[in-house]
Protein backbone atom coordinates (compact mmCIF):
# COMPACT_ATOMS: atom_id res chain seq x y z
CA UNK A 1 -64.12 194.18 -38.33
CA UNK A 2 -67.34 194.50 -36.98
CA UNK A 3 -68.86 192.20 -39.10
CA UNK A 4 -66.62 189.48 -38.47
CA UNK A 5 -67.06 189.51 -34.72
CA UNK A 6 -70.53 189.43 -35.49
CA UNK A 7 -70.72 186.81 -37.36
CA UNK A 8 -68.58 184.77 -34.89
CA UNK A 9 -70.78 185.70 -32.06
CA UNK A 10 -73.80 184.23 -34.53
CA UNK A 11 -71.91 181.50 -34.95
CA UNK A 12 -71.09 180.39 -31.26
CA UNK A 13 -75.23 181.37 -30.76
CA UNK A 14 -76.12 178.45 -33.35
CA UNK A 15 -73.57 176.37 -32.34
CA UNK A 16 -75.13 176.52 -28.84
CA UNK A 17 -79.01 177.23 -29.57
CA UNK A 18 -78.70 173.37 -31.88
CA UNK A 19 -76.67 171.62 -28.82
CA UNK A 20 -79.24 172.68 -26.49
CA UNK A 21 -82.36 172.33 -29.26
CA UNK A 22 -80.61 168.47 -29.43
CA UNK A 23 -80.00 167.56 -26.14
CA UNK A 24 -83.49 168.29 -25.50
CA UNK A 25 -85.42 166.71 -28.44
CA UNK A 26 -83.55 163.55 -27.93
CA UNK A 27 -84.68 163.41 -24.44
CA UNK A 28 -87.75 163.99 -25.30
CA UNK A 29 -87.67 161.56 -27.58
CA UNK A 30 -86.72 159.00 -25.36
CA UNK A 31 -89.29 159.58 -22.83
CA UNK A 32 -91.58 159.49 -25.33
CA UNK A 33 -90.47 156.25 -26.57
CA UNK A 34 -90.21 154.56 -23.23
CA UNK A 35 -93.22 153.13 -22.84
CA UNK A 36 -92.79 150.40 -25.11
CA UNK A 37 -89.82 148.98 -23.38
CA UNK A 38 -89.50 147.25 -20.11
CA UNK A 39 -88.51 149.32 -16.66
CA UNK A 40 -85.19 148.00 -15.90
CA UNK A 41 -83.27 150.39 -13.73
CA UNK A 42 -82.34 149.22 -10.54
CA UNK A 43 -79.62 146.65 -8.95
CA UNK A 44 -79.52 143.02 -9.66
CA UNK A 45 -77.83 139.80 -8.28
CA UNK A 46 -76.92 137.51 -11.18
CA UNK A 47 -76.57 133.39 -10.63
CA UNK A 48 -74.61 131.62 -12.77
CA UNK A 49 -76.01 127.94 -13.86
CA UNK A 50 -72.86 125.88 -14.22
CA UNK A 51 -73.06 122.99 -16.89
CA UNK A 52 -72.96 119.54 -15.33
CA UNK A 53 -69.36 118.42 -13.91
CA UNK A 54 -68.79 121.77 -12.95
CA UNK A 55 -68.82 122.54 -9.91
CA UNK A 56 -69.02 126.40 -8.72
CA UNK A 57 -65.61 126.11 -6.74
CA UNK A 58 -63.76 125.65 -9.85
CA UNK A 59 -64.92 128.85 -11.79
CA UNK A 60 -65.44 131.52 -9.39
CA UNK A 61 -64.34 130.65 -6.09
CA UNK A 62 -66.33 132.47 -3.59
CA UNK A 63 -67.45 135.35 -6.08
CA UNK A 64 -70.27 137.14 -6.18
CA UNK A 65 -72.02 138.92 -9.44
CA UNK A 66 -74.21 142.45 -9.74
CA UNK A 67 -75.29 144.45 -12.34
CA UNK A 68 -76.13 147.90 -11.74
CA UNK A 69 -78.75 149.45 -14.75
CA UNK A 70 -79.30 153.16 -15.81
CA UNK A 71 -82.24 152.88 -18.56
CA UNK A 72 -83.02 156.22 -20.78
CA UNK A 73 -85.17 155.08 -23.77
CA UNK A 74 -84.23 151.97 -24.88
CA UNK A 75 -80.70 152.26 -24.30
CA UNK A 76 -78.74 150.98 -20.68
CA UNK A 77 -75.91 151.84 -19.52
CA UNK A 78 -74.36 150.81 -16.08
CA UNK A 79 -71.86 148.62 -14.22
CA UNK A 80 -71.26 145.35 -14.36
CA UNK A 81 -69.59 144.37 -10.26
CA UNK A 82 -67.67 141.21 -9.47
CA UNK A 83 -67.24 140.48 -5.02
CA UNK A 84 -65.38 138.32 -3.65
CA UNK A 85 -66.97 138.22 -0.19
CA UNK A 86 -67.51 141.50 0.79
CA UNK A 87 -64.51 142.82 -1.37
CA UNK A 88 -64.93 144.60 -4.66
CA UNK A 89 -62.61 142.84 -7.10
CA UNK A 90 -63.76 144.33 -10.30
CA UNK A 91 -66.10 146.70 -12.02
CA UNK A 92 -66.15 147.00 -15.47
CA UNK A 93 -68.74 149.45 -17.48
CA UNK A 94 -71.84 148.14 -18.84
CA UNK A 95 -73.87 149.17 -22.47
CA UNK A 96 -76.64 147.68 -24.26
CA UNK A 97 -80.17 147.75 -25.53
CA UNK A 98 -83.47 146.66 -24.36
CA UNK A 99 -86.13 145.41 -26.84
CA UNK A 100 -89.84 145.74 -26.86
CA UNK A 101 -90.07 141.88 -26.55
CA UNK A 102 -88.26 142.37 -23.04
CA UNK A 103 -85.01 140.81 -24.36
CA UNK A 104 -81.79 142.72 -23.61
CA UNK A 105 -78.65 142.31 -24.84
CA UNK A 106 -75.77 143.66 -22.91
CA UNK A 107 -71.49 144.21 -23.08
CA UNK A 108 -68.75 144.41 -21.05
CA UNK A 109 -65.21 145.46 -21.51
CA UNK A 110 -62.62 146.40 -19.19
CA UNK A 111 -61.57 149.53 -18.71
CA UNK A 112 -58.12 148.73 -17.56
CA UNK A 113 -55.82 147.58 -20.29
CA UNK A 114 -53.63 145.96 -18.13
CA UNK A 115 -57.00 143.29 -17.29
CA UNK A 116 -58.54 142.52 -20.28
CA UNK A 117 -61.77 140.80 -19.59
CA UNK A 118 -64.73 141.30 -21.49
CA UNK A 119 -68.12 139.74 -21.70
CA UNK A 120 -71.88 139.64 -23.12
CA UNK A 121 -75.54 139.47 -21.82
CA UNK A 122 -78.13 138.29 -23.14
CA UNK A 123 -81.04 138.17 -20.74
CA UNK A 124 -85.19 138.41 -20.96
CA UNK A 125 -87.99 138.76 -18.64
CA UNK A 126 -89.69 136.08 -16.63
CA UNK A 127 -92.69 136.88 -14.93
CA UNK A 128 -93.44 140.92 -13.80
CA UNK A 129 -89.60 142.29 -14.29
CA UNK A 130 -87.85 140.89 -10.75
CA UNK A 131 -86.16 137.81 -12.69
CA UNK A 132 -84.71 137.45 -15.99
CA UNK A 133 -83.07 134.10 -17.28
CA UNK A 134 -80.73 134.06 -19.99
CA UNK A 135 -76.71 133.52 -21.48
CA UNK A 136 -73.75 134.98 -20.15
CA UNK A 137 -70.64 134.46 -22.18
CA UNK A 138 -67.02 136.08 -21.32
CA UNK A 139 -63.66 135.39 -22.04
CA UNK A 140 -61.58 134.27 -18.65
CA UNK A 141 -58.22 134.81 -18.03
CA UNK A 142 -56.95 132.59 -15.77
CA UNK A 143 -57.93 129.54 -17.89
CA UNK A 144 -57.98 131.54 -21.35
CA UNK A 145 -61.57 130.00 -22.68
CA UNK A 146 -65.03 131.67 -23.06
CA UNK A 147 -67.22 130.27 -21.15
CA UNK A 148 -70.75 129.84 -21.54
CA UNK A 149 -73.28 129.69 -18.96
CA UNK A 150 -77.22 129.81 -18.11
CA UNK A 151 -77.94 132.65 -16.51
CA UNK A 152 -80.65 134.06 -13.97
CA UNK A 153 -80.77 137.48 -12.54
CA UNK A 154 -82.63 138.66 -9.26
CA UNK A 155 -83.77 142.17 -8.54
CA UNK A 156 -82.25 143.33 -5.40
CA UNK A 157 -82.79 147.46 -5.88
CA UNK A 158 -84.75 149.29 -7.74
């Protein structure tokens, strides 16, 4: 009997000693690797570039876009925030990956399955990290098309 609680107790030590041992090397690891990749953390405005004939009225109203960034590594994660005015009318999580060539590519998928939007980023660096230009396609649902459109971020927060 002894030896089987003993052996359990090793076993919940091991179990615990390699969580810990991993949790830490792959922090480690992604400090180590961050200085090949871009800073991006901080708060960002996004403008949409409409395609000609369009005008902004017709596709968003009076909304207003911002993505929120948390970088470890090379990885992001974060929020993706749509206003209307002053009024929060969605947020939807945010994953992706940024590239030593200071692309990143980004999703977005709603976490409510009663509103099922979802989205994609695909932005890269202009000048010392406070703009990016790029693509944002999603899926809308009041006119059930994707839309494509030209894209160009501005850092607000860092």
């Amino acid at each position: 009997m002894e030896n089987f609680f003993l052996g359990s107790a090793s076993s919940i030590f091991a179990t615990f000693l390699v969580y810990i041992s991993r949790s830490i090397w792959i922090n480690w690891w992604h400090l180590l690797q961050s200085k090949f990749y871009p800073k991006v953390n901080g708060r960002y405005r996004l403008e949409n570039i409409l395609p000609e004939k369009v005008t902004y009225t017709q596709v968003y109203g009076d909304d207003r876009f911002y993505m929120t960034l948390k970088q470890v590594g090379r990885k992001l994660n974060g929020t993706f925030e749509v206003y209307n005015g002053d009024l929060l009318m969605h947020r939807f999580p945010l994953s992706g990956n940024v590239g030593s060539d200071r692309s990143i590519l980004m999703t977005y998928e709603s976490d409510d399955p009663t509103y099922t939007s979802k989205g994609s980023i695909l932005i890269r660096f202009r000048g010392v990290n406070q703009v990016m230009e790029g693509w944002h396609t999603f899926i809308c649902l009041k006119c059930e098309t994707i839309h494509v459109f030209k894209l160009v971020t501005h850092r607000v927060e860092t």
